[in-house]
C-alpha atoms as a PDB file:
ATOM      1  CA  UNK A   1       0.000   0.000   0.000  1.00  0.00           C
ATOM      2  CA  UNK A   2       1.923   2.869  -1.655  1.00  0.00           C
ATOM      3  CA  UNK A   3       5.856   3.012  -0.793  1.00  0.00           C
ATOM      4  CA  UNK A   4       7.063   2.783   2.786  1.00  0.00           C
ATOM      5  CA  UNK A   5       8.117   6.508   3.273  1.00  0.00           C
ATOM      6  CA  UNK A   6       4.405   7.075   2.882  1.00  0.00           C
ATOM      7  CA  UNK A   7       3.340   5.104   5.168  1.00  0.00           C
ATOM      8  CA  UNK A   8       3.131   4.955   9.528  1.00  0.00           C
ATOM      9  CA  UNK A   9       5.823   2.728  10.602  1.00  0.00           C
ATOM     10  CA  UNK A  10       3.592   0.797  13.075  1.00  0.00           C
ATOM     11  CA  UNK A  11       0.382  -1.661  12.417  1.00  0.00           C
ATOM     12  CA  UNK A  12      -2.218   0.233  13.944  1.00  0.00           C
ATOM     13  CA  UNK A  13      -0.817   3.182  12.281  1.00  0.00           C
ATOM     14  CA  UNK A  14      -1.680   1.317   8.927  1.00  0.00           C
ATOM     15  CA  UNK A  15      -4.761   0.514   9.741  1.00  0.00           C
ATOM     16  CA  UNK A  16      -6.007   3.415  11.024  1.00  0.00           C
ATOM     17  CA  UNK A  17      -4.882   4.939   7.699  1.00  0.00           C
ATOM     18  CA  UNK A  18      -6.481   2.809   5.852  1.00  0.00           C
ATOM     19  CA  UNK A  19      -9.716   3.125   7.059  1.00  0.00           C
ATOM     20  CA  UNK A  20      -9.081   7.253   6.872  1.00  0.00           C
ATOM     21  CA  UNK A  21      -8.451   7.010   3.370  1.00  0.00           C
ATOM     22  CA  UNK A  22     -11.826   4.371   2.940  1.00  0.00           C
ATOM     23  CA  UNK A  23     -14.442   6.315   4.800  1.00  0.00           C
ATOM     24  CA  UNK A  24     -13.261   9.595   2.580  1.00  0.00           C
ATOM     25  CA  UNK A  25     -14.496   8.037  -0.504  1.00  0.00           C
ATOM     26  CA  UNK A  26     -18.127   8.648   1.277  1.00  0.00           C
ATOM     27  CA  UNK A  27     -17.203  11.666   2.940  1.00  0.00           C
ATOM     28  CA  UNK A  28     -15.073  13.291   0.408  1.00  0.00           C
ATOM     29  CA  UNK A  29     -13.524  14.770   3.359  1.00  0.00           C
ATOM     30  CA  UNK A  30      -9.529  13.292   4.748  1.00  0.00           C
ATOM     31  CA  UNK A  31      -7.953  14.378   7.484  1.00  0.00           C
ATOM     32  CA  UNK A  32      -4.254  12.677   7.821  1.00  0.00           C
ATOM     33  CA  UNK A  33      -2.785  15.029  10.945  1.00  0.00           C
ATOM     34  CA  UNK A  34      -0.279  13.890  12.691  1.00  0.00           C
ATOM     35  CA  UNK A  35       0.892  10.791  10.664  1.00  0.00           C
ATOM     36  CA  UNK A  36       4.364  11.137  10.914  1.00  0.00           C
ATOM     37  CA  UNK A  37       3.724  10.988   7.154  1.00  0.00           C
ATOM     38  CA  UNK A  38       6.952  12.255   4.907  1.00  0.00           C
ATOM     39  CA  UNK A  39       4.813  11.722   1.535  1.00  0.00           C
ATOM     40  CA  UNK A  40       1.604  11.565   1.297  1.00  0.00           C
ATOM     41  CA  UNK A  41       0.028   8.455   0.391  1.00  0.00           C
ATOM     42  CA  UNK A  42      -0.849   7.013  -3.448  1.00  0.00           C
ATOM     43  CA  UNK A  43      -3.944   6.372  -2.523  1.00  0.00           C
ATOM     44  CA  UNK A  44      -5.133   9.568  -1.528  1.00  0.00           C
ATOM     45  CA  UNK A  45      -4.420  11.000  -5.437  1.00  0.00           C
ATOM     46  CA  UNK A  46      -7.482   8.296  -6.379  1.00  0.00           C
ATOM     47  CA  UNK A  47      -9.969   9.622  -4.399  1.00  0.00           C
ATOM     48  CA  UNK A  48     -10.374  12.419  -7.068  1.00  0.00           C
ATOM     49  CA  UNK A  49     -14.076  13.977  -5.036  1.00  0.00           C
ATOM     50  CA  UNK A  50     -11.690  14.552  -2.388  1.00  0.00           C
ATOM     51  CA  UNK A  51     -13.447  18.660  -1.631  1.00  0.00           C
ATOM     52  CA  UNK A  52     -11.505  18.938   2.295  1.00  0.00           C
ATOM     53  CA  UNK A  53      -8.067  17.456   2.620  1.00  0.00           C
ATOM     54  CA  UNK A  54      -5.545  17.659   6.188  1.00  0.00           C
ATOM     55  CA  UNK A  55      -2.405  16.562   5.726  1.00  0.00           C
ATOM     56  CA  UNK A  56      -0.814  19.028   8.860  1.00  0.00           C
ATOM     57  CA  UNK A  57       1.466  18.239  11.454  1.00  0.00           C
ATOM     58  CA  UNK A  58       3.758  16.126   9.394  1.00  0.00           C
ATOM     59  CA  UNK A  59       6.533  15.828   7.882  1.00  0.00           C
ATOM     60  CA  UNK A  60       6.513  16.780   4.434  1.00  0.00           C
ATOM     61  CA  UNK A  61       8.692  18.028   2.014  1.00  0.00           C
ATOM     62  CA  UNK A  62       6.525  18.115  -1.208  1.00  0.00           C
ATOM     63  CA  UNK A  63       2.919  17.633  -2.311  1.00  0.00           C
ATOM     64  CA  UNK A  64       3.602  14.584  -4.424  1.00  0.00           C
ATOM     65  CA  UNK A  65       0.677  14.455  -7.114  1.00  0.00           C
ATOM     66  CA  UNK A  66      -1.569  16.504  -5.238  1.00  0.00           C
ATOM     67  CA  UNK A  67      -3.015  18.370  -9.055  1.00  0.00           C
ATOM     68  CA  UNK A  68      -4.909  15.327  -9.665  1.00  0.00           C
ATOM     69  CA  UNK A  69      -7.227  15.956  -6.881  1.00  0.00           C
ATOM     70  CA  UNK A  70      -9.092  18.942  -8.591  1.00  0.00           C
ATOM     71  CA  UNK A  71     -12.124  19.047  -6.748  1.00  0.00           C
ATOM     72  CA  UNK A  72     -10.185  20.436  -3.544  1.00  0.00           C
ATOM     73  CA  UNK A  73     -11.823  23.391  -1.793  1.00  0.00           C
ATOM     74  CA  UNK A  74      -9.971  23.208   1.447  1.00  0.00           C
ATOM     75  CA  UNK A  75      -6.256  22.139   1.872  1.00  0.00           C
ATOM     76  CA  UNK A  76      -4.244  22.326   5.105  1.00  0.00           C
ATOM     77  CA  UNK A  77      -0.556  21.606   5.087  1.00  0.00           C
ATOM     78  CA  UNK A  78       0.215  23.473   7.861  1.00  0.00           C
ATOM     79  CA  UNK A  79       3.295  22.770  10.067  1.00  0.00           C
ATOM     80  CA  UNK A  80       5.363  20.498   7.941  1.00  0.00           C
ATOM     81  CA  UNK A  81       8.994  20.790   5.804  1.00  0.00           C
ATOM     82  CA  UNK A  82       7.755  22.090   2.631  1.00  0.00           C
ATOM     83  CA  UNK A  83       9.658  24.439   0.299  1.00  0.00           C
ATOM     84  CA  UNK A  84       8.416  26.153  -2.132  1.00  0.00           C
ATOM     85  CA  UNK A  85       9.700  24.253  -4.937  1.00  0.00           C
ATOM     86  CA  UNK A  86       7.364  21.497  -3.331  1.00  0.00           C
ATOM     87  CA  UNK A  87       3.955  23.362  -3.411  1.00  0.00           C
ATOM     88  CA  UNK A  88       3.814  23.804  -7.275  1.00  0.00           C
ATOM     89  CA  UNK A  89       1.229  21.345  -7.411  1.00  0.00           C
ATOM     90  CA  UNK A  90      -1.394  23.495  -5.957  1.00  0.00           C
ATOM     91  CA  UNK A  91      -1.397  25.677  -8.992  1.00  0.00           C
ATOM     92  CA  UNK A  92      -4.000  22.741 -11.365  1.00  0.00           C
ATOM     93  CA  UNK A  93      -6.545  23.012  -7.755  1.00  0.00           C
ATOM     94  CA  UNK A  94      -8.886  24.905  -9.907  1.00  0.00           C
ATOM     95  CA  UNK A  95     -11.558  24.904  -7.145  1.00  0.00           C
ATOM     96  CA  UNK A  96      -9.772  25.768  -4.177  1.00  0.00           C
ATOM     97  CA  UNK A  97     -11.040  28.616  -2.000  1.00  0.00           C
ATOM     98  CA  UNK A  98      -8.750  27.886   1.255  1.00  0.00           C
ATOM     99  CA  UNK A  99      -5.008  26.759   1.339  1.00  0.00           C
ATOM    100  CA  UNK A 100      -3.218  27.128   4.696  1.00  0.00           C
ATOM    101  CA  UNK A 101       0.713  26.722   4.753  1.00  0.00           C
ATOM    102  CA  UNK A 102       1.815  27.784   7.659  1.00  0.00           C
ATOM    103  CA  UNK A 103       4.768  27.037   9.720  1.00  0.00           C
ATOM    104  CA  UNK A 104       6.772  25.697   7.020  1.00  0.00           C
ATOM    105  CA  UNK A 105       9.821  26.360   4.737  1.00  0.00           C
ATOM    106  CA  UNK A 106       8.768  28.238   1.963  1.00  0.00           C
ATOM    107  CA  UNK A 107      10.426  30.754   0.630  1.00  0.00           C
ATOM    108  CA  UNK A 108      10.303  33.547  -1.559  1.00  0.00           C
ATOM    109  CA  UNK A 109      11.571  32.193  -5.217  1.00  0.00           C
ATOM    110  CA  UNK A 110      10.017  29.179  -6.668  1.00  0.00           C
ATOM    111  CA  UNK A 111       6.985  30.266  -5.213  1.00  0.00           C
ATOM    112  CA  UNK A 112       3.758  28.956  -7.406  1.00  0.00           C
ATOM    113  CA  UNK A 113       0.673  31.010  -8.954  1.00  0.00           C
ATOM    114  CA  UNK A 114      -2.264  30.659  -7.143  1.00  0.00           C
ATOM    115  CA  UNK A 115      -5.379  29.436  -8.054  1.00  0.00           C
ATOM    116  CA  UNK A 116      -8.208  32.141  -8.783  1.00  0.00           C
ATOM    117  CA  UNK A 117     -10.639  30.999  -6.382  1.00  0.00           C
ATOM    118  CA  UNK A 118      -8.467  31.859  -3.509  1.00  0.00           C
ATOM    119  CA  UNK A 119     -10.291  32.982  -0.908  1.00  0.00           C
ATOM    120  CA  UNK A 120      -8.389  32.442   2.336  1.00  0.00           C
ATOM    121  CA  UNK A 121      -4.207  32.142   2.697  1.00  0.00           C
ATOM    122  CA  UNK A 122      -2.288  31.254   5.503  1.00  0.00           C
ATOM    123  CA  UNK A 123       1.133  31.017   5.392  1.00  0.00           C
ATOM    124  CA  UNK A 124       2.639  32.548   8.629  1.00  0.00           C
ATOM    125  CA  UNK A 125       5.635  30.921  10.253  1.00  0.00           C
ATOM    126  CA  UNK A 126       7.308  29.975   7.448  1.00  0.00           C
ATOM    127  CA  UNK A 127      10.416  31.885   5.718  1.00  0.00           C
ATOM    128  CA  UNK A 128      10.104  34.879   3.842  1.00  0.00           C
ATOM    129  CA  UNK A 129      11.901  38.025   3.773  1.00  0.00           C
ATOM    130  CA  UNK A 130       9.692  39.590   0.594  1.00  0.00           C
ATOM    131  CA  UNK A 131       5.888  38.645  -0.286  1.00  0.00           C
ATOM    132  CA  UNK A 132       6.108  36.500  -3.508  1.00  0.00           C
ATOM    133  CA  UNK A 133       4.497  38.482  -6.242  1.00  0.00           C
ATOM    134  CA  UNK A 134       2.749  35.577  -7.328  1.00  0.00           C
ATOM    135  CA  UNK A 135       0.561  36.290  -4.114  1.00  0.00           C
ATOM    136  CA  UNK A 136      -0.567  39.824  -6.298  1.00  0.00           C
ATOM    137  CA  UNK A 137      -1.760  38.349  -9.411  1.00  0.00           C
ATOM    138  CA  UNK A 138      -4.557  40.301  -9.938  1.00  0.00           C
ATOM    139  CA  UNK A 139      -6.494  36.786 -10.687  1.00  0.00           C
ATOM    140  CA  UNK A 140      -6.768  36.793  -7.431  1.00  0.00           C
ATOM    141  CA  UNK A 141     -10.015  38.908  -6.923  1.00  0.00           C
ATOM    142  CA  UNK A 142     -12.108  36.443  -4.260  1.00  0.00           C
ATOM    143  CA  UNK A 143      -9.105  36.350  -1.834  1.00  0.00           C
ATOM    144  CA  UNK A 144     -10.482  37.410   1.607  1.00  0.00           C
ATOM    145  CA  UNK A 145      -7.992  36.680   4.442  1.00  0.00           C
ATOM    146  CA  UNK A 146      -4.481  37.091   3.884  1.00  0.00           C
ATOM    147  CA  UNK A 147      -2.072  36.002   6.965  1.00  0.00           C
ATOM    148  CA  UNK A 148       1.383  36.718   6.288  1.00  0.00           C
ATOM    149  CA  UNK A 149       2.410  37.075  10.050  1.00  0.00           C
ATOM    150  CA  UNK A 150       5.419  35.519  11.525  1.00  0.00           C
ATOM    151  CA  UNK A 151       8.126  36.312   8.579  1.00  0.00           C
ATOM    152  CA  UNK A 152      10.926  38.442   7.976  1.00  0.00           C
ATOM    153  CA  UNK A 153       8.862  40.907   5.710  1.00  0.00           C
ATOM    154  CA  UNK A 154      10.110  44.497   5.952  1.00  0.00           C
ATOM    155  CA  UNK A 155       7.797  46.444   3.550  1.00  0.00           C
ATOM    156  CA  UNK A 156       4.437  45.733   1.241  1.00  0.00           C
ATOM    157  CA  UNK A 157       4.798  46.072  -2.223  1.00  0.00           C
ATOM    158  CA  UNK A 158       1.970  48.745  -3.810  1.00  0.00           C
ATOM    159  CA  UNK A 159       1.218  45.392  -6.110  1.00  0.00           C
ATOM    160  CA  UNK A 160      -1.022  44.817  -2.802  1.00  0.00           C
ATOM    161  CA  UNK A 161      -3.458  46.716  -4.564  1.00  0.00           C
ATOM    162  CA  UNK A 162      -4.242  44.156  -6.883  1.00  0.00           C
ATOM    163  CA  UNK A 163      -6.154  42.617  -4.279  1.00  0.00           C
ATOM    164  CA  UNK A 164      -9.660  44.013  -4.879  1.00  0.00           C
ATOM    165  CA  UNK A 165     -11.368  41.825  -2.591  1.00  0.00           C
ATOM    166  CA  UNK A 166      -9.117  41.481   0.431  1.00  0.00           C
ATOM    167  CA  UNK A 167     -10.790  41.834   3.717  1.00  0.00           C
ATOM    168  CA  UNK A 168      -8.403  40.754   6.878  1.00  0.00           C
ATOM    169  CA  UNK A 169      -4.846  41.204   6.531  1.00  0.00           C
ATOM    170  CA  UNK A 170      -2.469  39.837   9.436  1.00  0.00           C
ATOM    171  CA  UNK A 171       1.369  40.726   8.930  1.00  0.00           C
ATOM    172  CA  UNK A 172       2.268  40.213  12.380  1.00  0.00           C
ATOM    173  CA  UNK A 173       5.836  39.716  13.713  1.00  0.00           C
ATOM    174  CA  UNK A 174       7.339  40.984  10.977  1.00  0.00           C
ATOM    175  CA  UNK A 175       9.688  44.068  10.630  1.00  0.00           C
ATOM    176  CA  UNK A 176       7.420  46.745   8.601  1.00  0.00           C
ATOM    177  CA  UNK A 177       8.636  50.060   8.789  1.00  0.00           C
ATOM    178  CA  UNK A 178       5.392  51.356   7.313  1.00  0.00           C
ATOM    179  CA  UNK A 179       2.820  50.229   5.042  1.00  0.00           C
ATOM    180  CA  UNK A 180       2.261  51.546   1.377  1.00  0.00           C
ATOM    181  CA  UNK A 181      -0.375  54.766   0.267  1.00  0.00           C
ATOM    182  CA  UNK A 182      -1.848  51.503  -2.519  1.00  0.00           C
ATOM    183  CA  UNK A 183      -2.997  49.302   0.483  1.00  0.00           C
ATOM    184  CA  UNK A 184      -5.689  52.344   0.618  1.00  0.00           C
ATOM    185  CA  UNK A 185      -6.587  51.003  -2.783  1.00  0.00           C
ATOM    186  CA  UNK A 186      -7.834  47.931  -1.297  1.00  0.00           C
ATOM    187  CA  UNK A 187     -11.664  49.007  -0.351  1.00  0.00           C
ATOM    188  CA  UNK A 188     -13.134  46.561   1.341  1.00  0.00           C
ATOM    189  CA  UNK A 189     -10.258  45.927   4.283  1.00  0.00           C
ATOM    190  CA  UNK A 190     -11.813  45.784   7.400  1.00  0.00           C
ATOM    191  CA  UNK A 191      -9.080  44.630   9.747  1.00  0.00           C
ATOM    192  CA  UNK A 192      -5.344  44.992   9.559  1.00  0.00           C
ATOM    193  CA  UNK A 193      -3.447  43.280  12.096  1.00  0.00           C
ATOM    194  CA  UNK A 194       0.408  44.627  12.688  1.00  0.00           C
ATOM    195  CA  UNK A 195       1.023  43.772  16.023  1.00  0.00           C
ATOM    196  CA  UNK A 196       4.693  43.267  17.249  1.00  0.00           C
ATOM    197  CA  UNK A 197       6.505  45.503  14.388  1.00  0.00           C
ATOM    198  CA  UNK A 198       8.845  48.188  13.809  1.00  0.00           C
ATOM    199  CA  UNK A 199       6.550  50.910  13.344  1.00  0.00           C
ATOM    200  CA  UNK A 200       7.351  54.497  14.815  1.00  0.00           C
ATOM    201  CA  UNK A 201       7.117  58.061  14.966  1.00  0.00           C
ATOM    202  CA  UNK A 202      10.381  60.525  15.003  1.00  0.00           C
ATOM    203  CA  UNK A 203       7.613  63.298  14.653  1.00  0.00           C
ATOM    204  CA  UNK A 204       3.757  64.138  14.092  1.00  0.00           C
ATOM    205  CA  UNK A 205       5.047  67.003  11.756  1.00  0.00           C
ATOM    206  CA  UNK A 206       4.727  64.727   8.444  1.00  0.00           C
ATOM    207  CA  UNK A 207       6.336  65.582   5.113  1.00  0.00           C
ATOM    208  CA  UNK A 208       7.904  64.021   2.050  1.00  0.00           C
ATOM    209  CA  UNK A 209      11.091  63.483   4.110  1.00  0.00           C
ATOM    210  CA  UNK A 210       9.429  62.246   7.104  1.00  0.00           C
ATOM    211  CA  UNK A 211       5.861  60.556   5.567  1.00  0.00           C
ATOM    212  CA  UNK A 212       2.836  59.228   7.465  1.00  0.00           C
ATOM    213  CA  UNK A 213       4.025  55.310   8.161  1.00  0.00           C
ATOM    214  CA  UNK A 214       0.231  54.540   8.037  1.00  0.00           C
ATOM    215  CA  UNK A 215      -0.748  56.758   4.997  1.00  0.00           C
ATOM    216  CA  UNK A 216      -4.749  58.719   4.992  1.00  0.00           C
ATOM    217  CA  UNK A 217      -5.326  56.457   2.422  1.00  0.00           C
ATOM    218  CA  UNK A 218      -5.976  53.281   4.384  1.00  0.00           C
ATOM    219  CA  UNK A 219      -8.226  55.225   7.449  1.00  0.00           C
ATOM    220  CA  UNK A 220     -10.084  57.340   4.632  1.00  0.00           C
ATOM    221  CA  UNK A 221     -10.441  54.741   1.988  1.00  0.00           C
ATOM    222  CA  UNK A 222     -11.176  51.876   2.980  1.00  0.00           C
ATOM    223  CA  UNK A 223     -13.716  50.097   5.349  1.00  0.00           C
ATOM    224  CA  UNK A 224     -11.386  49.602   8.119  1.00  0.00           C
ATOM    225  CA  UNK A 225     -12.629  49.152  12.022  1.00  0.00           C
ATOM    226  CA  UNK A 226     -10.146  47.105  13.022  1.00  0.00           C
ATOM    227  CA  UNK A 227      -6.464  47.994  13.491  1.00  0.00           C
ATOM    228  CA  UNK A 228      -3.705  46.819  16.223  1.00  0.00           C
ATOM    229  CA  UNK A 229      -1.064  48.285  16.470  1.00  0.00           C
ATOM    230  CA  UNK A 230      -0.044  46.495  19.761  1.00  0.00           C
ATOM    231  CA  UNK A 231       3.763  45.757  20.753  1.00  0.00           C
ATOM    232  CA  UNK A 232       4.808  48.852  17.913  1.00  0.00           C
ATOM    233  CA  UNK A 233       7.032  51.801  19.063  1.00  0.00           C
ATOM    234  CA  UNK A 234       4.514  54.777  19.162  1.00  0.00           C
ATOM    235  CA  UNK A 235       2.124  56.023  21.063  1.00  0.00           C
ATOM    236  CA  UNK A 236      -1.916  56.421  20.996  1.00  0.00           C
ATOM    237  CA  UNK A 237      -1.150  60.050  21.086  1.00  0.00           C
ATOM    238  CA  UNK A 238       1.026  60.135  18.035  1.00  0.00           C
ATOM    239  CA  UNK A 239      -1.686  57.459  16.490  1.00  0.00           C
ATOM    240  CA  UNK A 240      -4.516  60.141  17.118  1.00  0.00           C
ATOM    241  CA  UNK A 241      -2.187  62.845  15.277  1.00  0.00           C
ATOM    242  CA  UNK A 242      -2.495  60.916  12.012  1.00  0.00           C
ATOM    243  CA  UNK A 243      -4.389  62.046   9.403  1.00  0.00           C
ATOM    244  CA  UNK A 244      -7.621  60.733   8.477  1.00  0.00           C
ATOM    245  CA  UNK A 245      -7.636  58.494  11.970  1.00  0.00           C
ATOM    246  CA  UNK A 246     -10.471  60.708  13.131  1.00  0.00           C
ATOM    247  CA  UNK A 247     -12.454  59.469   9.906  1.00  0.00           C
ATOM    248  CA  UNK A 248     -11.405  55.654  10.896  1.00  0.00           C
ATOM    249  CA  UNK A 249     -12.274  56.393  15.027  1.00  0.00           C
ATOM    250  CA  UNK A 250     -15.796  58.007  13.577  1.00  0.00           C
ATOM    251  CA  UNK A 251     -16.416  54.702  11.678  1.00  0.00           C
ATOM    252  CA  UNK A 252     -15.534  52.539  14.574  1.00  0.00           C
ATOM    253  CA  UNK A 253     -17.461  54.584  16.778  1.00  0.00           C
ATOM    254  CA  UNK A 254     -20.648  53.911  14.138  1.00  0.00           C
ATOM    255  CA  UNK A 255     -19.954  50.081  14.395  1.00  0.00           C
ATOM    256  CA  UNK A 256     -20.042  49.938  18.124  1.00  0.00           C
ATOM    257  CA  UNK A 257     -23.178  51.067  18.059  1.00  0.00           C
ATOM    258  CA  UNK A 258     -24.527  48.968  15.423  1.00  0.00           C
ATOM    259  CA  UNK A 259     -22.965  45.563  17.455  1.00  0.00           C
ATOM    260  CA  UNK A 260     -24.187  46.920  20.804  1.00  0.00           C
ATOM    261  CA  UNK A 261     -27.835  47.159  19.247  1.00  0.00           C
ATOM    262  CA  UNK A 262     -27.593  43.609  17.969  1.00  0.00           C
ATOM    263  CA  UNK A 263     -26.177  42.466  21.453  1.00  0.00           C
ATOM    264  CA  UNK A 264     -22.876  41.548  20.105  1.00  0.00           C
ATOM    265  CA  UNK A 265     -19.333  42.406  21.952  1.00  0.00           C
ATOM    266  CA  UNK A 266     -16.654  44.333  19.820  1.00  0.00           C
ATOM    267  CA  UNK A 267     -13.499  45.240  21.300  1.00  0.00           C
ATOM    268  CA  UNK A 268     -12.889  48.800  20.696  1.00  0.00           C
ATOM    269  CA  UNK A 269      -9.486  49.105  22.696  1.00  0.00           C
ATOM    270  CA  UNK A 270      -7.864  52.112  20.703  1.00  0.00           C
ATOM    271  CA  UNK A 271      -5.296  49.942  18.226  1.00  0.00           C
ATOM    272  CA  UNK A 272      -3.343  47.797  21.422  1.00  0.00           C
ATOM    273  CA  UNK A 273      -1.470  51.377  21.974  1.00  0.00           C
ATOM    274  CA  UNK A 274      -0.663  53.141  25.349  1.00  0.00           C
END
């Protein structure tokens, strides 16, 4: 049953993965966590319905023939070796709207296009110093949820414009400087995570030599109501100096209001800043 490397070393291990791999062909749904695996198995490229597939916490270094499964909506390959010369693959999933690779080894060349149904990506924890462009194709209008936290990125290319349809953007633990005027480009954000970054103030009196690090464009243009800002070094006091912030605080303000008529909680802490 498929070559050894592919396989749990023990009996039970077998069997149990056996009878994984048997009940997905009713289910169309696998989830192989925790295997020990270091390929995935043959059999899993023949269950071609396959719409949900976790192969996470294990230890892979490639996706094998992963294209064949084209009716994938959901992959997880979270927290295993993979480079990114072993994700090209995922580029013939037509169909699939979520693909989470994070804590692994990918880095930024060999990186693989994206399919256009894209709608959430995950790959924190993994090895980056730049955002592969291929992450910008402007295909990519349905993505949603972009989480690019845990890296070594130290800017955003304007190219983050392309993404029309981007809603939540987490660049976390990384060490951004500022963010580009073209994320303001990107109308429907909602929430911007950038806790635990290099972001600062030398002073409130902003020019071309000395620019906004968080330009109008993103409080003003978009539909954001949820930024942090936590573990950065500036103040709330230089925050409320920016411009436009009073146009993001006046939307916030309008969506409290909304959630506390509907009975639901929102934490309006001003940004995780002091």
């Amino acid at each position: 049953m498929g070559n050894a490397s592919s396989q749990p070393k023990n009996k039970t291990g077998r069997k149990v993965l056996s009878q994984k791999i048997e009940n997905a062909k009713k289910t169309n749904i696998l989830s192989l966590t925790e295997h020990k695996l270091e390929e995935i198995p043959d059999e899993v490229f023949h269950l071609t319905s396959l719409r949900t597939l976790d192969i996470s916490k294990n230890k892979l270094q490639r996706l094998g023939k992963i294209g064949k499964l084209t009716e994938l909506k959901t992959l997880n390959c979270n927290d295993n070796s993979l480079h990114s010369g072993g994700i090209v693959p995922i580029s013939k999933l037509a169909k699939l709207q979520s693909l989470s690779l994070g804590k692994n080894q990918l880095e930024d060349f060999n990186f693989p296009s994206l399919p256009p149904k894209i709608k959430t990506l995950k790959i924190h924890h993994n090895s980056f110093s730049s955002i592969p462009k291929q992450i910008f194709d402007p295909k990519l209008r349905l993505l949603e949820k972009l989480d690019l936290s845990s890296n070594n990125l130290a800017s955003i290319p304007a190219e983050i414009s392309n993404l029309v349809g981007l809603n939540e953007l987490n660049l976390d633990n990384n060490v951004i400087v500022s963010i580009p005027n073209e994320l303001g480009q990107a109308k429907k954000l909602k929430v911007l995570s950038l806790r635990n970054n290099y972001i600062q103030v030398k002073s409130t009196n902003f020019t071309d030599m000395n620019p906004q690090p968080i330009p109008a464009s993103v409080f003003e243009e978009t539909l954001l109501i949820d930024l942090n800002l936590h573990g950065n070094p500036m103040t709330n006091t230089q925050l409320n100096e920016f411009e436009g912030f009073d146009i993001f605080l006046e939307r916030r303000k309008k969506k409290k209001t909304t959630a506390l008529t509907g009975g639901a909680l929102v934490n309006m802490s001003v940004c995780g800043l002091e």
